[in-house]
ModelCIF file with pLDDT and N, C-alpha, C, O atoms, coordinates in Angstrom:
data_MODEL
#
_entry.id   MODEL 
#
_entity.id                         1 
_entity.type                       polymer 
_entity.pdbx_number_of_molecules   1 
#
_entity_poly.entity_id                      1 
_entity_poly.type                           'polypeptide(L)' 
_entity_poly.nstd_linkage                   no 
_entity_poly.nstd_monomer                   no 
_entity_poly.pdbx_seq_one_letter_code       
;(UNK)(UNK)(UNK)(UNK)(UNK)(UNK)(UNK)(UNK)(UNK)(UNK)(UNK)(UNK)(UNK)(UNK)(UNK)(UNK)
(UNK)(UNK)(UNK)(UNK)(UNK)(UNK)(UNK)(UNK)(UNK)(UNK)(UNK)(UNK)(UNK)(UNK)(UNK)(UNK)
(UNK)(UNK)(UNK)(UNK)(UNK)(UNK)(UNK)(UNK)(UNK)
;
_entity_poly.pdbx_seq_one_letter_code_can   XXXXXXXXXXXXXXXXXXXXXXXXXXXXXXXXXXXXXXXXX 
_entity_poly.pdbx_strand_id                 A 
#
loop_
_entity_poly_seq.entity_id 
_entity_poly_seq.num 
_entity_poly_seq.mon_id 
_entity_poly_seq.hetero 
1 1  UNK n 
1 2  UNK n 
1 3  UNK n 
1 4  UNK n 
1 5  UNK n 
1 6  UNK n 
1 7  UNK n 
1 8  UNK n 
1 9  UNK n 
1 10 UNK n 
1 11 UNK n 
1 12 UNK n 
1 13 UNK n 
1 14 UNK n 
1 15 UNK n 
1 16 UNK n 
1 17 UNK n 
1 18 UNK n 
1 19 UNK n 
1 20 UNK n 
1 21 UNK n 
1 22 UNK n 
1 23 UNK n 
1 24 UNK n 
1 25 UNK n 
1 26 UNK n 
1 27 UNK n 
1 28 UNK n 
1 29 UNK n 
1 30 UNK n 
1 31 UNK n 
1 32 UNK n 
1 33 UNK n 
1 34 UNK n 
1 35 UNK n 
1 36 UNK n 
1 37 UNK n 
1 38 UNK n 
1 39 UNK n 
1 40 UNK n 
1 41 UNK n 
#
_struct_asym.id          A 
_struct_asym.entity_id   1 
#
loop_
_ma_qa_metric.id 
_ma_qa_metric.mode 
_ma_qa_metric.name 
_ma_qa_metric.software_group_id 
_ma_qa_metric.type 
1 global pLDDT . pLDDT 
2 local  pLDDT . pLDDT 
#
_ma_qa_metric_global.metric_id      1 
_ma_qa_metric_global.metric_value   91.27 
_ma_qa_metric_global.model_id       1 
_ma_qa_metric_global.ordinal_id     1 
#
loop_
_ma_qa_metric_local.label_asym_id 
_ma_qa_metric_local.label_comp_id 
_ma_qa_metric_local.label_seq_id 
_ma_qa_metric_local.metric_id 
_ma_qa_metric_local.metric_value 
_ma_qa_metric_local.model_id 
_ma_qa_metric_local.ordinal_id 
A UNK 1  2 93.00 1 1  
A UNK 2  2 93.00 1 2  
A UNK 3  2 91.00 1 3  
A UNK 4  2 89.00 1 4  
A UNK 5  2 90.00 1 5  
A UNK 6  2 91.00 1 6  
A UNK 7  2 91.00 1 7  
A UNK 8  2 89.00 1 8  
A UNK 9  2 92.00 1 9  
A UNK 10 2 90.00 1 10 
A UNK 11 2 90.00 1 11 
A UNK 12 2 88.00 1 12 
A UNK 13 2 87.00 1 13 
A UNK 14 2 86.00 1 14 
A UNK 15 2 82.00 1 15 
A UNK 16 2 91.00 1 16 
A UNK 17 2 94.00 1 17 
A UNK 18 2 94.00 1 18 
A UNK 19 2 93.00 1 19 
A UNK 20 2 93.00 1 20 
A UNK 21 2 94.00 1 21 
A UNK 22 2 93.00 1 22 
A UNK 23 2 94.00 1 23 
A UNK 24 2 95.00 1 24 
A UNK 25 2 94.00 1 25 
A UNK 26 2 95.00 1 26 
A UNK 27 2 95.00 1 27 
A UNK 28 2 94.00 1 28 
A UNK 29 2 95.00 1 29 
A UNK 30 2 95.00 1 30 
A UNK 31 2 93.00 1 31 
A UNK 32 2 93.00 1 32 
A UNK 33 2 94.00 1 33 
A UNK 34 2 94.00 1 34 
A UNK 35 2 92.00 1 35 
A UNK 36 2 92.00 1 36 
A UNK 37 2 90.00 1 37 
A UNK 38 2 90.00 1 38 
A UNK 39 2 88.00 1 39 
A UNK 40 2 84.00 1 40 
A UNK 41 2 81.00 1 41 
#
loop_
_atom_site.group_PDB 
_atom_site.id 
_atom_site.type_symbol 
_atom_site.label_atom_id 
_atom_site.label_alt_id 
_atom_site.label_comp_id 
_atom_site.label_asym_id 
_atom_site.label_entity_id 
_atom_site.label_seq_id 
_atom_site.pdbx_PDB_ins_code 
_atom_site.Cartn_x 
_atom_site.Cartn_y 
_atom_site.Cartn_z 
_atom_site.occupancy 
_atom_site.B_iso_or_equiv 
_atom_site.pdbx_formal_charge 
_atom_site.auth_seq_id 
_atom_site.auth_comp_id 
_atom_site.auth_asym_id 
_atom_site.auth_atom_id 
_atom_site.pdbx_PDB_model_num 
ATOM 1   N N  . UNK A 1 1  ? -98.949  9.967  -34.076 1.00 93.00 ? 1  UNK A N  1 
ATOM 2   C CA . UNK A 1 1  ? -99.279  11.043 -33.135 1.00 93.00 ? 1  UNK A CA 1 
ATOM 3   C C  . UNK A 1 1  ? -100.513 10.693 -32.314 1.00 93.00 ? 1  UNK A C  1 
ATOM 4   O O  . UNK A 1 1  ? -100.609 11.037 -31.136 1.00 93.00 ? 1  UNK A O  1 
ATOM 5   N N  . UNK A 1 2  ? -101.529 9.950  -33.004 1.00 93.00 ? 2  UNK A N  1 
ATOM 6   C CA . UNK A 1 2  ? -102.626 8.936  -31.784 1.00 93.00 ? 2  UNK A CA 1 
ATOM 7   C C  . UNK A 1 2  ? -102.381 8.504  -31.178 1.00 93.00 ? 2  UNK A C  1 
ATOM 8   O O  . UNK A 1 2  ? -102.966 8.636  -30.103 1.00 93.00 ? 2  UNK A O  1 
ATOM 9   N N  . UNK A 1 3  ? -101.403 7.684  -31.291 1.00 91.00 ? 3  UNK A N  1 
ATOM 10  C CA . UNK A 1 3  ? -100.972 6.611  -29.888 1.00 91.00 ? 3  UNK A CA 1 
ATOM 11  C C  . UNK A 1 3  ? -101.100 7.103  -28.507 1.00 91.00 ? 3  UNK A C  1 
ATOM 12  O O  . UNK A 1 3  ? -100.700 8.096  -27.899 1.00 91.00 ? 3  UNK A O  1 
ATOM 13  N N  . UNK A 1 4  ? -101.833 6.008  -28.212 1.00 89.00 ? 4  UNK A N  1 
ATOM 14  C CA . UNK A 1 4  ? -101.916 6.238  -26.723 1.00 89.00 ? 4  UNK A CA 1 
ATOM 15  C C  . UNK A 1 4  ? -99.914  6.081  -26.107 1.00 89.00 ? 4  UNK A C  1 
ATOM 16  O O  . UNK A 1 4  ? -99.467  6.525  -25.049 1.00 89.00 ? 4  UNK A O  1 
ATOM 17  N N  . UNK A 1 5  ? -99.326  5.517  -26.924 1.00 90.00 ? 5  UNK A N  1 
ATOM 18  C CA . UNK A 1 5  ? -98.161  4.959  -26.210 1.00 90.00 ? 5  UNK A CA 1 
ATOM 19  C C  . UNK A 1 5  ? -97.263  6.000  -26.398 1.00 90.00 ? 5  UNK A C  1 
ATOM 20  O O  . UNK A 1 5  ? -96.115  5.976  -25.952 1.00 90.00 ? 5  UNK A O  1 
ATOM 21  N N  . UNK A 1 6  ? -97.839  7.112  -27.180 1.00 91.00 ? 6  UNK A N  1 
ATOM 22  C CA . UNK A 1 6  ? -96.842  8.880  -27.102 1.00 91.00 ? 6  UNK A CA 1 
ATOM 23  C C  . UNK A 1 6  ? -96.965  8.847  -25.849 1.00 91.00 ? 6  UNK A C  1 
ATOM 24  O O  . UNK A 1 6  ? -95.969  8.435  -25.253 1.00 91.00 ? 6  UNK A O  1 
ATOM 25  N N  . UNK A 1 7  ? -98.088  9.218  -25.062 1.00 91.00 ? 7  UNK A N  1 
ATOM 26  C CA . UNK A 1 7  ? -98.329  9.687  -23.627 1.00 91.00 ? 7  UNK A CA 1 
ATOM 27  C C  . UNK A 1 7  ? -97.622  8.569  -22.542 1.00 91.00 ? 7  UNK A C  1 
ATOM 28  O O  . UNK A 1 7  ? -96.656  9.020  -21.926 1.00 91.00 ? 7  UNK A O  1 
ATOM 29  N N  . UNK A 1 8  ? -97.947  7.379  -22.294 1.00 89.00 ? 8  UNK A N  1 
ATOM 30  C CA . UNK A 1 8  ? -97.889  6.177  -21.609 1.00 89.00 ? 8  UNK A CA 1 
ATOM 31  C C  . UNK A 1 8  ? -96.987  5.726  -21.803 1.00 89.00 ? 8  UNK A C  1 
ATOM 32  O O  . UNK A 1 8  ? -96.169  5.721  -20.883 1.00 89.00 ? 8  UNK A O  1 
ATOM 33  N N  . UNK A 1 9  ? -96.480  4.844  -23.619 1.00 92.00 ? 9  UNK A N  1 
ATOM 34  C CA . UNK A 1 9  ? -95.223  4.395  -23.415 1.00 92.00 ? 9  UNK A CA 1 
ATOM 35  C C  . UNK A 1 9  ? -96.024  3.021  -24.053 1.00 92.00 ? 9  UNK A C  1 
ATOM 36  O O  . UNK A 1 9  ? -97.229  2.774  -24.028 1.00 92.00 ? 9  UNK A O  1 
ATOM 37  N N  . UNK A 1 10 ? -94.888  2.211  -24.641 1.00 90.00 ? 10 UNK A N  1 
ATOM 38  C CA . UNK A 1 10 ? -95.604  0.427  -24.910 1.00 90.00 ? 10 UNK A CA 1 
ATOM 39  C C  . UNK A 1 10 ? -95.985  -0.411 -23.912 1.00 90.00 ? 10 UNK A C  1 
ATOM 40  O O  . UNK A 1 10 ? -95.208  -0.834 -23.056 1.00 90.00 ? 10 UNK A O  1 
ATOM 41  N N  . UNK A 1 11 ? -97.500  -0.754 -23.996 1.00 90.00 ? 11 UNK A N  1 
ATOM 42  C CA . UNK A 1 11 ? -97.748  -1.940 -23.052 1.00 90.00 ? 11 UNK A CA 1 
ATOM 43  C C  . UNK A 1 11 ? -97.151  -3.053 -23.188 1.00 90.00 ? 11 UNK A C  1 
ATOM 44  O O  . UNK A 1 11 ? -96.341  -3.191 -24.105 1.00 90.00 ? 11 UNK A O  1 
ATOM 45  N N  . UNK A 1 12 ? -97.371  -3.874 -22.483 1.00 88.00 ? 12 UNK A N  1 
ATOM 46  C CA . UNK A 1 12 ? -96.826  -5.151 -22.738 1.00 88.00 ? 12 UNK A CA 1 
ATOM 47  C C  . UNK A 1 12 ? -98.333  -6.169 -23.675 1.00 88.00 ? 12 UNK A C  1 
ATOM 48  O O  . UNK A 1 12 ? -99.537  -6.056 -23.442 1.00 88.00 ? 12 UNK A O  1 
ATOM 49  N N  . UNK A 1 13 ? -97.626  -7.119 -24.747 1.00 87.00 ? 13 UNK A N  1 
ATOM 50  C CA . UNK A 1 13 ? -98.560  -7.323 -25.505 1.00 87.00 ? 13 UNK A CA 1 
ATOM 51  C C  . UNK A 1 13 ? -97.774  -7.725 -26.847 1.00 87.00 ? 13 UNK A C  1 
ATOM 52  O O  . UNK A 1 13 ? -96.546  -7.774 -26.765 1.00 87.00 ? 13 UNK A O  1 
ATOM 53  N N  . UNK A 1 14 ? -98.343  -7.996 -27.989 1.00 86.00 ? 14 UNK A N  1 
ATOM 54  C CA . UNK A 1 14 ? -97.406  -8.315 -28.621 1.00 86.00 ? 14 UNK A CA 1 
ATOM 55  C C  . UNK A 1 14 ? -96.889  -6.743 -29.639 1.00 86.00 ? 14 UNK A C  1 
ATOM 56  O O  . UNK A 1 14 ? -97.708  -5.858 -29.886 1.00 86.00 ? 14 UNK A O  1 
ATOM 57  N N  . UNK A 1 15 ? -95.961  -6.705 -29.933 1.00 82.00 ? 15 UNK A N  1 
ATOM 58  C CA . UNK A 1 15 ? -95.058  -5.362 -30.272 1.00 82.00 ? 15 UNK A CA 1 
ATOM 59  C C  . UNK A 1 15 ? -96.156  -5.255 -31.990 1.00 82.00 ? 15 UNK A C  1 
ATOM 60  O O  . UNK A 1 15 ? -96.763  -6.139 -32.596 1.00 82.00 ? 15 UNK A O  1 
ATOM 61  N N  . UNK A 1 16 ? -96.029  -4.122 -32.207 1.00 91.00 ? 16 UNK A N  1 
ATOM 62  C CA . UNK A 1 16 ? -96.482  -3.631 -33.284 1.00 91.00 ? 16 UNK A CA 1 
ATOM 63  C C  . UNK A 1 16 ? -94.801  -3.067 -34.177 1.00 91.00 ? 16 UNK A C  1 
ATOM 64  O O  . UNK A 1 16 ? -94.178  -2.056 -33.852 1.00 91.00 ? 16 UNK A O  1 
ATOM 65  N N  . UNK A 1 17 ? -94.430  -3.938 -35.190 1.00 94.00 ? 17 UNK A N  1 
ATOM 66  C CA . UNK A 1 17 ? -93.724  -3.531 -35.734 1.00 94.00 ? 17 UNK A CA 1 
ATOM 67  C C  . UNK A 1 17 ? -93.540  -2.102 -36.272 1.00 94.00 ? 17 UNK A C  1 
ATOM 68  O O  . UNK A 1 17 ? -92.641  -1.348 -35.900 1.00 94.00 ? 17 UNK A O  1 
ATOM 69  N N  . UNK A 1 18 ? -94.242  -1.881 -36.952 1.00 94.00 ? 18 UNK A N  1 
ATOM 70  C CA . UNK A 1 18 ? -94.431  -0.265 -37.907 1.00 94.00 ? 18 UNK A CA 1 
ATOM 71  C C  . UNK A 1 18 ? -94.502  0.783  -36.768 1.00 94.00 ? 18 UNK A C  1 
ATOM 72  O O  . UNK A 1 18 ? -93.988  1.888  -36.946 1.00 94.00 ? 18 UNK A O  1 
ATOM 73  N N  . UNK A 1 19 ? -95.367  0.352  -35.144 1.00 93.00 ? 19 UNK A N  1 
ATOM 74  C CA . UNK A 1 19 ? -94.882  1.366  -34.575 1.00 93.00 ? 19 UNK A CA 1 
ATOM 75  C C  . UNK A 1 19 ? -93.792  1.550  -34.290 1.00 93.00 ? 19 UNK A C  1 
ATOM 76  O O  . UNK A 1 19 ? -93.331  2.686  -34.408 1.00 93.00 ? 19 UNK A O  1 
ATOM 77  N N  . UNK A 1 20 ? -92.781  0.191  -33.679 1.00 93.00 ? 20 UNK A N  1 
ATOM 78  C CA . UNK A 1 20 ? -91.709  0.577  -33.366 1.00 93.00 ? 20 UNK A CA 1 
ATOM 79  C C  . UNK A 1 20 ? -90.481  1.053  -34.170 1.00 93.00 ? 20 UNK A C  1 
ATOM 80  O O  . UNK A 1 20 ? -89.528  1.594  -33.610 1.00 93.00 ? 20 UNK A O  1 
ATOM 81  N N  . UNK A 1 21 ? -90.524  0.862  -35.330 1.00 94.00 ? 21 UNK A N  1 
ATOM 82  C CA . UNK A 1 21 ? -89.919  1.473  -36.241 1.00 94.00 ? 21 UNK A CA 1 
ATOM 83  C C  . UNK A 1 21 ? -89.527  2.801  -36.489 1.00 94.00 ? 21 UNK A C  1 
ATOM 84  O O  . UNK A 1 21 ? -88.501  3.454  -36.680 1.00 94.00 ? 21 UNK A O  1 
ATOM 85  N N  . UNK A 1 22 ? -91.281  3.009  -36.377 1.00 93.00 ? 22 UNK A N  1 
ATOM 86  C CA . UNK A 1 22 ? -91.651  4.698  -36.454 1.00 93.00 ? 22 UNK A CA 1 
ATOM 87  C C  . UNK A 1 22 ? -90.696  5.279  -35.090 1.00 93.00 ? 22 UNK A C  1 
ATOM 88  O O  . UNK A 1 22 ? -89.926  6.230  -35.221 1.00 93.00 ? 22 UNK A O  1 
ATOM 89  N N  . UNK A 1 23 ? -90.850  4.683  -34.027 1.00 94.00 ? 23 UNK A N  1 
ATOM 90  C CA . UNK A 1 23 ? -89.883  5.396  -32.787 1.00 94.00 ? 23 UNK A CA 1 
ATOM 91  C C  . UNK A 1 23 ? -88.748  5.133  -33.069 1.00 94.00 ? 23 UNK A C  1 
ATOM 92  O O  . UNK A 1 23 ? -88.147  6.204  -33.152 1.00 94.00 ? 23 UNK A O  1 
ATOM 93  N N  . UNK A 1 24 ? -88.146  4.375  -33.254 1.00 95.00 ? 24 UNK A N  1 
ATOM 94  C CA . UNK A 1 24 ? -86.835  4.167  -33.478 1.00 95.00 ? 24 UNK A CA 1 
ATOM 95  C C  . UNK A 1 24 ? -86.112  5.044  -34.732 1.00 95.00 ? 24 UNK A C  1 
ATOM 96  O O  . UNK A 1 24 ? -84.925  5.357  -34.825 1.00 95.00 ? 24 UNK A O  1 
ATOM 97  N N  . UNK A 1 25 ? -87.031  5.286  -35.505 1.00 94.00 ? 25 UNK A N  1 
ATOM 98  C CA . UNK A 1 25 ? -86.338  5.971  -36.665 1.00 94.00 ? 25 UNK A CA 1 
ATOM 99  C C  . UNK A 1 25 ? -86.600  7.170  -36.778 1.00 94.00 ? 25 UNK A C  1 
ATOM 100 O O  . UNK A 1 25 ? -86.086  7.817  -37.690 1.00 94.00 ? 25 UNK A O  1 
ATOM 101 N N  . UNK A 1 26 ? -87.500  7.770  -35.837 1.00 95.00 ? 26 UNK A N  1 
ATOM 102 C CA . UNK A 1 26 ? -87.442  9.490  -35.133 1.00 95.00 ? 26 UNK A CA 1 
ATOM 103 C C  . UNK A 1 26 ? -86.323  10.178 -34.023 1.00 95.00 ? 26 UNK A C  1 
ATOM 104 O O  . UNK A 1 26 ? -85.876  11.319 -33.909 1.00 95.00 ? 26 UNK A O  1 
ATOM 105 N N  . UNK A 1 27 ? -86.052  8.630  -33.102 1.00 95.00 ? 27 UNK A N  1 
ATOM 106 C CA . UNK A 1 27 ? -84.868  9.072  -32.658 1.00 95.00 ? 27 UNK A CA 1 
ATOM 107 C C  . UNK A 1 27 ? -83.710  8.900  -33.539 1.00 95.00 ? 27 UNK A C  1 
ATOM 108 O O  . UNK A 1 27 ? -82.890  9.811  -33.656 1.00 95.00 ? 27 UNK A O  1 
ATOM 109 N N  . UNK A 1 28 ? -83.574  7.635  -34.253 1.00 94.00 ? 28 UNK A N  1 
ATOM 110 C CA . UNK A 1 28 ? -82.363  7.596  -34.863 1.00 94.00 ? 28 UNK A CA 1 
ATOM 111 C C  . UNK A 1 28 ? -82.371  9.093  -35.859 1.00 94.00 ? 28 UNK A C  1 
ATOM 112 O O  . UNK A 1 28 ? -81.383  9.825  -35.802 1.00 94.00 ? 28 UNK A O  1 
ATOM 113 N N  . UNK A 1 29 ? -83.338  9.393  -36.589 1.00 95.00 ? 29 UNK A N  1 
ATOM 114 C CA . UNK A 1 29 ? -82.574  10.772 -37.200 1.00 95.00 ? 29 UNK A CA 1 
ATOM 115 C C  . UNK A 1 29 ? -82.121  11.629 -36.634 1.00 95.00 ? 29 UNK A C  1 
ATOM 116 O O  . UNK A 1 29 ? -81.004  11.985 -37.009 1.00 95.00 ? 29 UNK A O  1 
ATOM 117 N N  . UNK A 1 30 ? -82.664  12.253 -35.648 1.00 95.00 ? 30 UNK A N  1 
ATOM 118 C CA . UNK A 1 30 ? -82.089  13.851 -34.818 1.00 95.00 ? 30 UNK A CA 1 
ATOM 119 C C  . UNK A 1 30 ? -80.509  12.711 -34.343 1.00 95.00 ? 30 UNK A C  1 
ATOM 120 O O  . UNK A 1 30 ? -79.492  13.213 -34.822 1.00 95.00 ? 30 UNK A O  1 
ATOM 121 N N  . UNK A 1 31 ? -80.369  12.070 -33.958 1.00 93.00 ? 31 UNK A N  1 
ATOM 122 C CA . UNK A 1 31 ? -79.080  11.369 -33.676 1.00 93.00 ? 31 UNK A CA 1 
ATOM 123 C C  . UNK A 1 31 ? -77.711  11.472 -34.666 1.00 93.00 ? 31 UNK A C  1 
ATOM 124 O O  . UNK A 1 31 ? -76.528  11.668 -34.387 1.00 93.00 ? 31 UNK A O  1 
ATOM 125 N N  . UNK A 1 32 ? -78.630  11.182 -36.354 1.00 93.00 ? 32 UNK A N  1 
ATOM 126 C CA . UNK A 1 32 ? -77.635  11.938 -37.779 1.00 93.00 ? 32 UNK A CA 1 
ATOM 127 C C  . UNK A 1 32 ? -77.637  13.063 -37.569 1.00 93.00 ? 32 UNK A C  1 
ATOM 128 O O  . UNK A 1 32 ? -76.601  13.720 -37.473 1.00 93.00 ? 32 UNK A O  1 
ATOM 129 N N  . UNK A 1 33 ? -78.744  13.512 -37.456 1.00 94.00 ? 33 UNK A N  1 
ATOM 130 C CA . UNK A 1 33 ? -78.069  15.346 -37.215 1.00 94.00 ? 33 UNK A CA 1 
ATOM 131 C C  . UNK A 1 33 ? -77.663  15.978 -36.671 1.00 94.00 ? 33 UNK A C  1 
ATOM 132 O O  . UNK A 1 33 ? -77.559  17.138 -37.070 1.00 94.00 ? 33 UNK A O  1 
ATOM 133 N N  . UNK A 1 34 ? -77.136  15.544 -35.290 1.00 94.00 ? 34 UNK A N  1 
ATOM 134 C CA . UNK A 1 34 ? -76.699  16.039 -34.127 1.00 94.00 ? 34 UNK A CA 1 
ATOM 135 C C  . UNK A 1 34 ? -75.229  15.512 -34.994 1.00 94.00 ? 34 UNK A C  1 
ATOM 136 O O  . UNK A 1 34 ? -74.356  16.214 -35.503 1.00 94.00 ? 34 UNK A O  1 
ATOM 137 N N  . UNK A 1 35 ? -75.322  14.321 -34.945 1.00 92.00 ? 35 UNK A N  1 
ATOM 138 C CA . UNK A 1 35 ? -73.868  13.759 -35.974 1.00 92.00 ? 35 UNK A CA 1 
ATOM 139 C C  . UNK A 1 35 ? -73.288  14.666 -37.099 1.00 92.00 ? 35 UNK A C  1 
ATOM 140 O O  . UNK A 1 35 ? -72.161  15.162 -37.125 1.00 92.00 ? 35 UNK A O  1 
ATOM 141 N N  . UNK A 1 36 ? -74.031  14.754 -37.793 1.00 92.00 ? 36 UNK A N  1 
ATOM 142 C CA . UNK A 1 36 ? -73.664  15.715 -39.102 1.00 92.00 ? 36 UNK A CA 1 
ATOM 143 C C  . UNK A 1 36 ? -73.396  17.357 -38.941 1.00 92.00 ? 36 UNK A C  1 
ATOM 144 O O  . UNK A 1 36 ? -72.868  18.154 -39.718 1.00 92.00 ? 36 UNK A O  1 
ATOM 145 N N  . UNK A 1 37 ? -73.927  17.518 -37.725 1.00 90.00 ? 37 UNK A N  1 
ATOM 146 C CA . UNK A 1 37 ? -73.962  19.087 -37.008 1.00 90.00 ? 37 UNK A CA 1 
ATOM 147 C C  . UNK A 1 37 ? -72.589  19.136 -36.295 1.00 90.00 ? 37 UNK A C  1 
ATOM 148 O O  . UNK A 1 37 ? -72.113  20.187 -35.866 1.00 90.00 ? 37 UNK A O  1 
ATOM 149 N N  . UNK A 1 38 ? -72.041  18.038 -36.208 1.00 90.00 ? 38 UNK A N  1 
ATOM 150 C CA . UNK A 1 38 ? -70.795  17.787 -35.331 1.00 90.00 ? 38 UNK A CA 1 
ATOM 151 C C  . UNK A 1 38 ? -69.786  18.071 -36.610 1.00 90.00 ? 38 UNK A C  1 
ATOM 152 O O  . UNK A 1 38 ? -69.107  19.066 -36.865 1.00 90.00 ? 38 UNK A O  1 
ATOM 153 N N  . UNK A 1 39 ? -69.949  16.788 -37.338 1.00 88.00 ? 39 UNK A N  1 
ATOM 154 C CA . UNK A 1 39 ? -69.473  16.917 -38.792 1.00 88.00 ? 39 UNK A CA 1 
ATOM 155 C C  . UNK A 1 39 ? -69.429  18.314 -39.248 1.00 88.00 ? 39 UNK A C  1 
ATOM 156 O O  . UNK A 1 39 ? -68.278  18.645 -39.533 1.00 88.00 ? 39 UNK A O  1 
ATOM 157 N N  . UNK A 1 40 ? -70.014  18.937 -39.357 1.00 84.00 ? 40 UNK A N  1 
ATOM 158 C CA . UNK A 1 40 ? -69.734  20.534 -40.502 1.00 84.00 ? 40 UNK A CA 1 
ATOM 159 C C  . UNK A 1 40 ? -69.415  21.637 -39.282 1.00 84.00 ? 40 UNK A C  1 
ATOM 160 O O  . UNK A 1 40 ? -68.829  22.682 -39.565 1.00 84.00 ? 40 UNK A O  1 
ATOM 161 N N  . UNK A 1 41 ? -69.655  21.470 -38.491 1.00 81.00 ? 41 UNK A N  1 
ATOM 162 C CA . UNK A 1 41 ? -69.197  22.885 -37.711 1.00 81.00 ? 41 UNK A CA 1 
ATOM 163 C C  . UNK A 1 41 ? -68.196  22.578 -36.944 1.00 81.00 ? 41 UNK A C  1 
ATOM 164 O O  . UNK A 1 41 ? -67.661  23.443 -36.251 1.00 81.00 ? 41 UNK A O  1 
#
């Protein structure tokens, strides 16, 4: 939630793994649940 790259976005530079993870695996969940919301209703 510090990241300057919430507001801005990734510079160019070398990638920080653990952050990108962290983004990738905040979108990938709401993505299961939109999935699974499809699934049960």
């Amino acid at each position: 939630a510090a990241l300057a790259a919430i507001a801005n976005g990734y510079q160019s530079g070398v990638a920080q793994s653990n952050q990108l993870n962290k983004t990738w695996r905040q979108s990938s969940i709401m993505a299961a649940v939109i999935g699974q919301f499809i699934n049960n209703m």
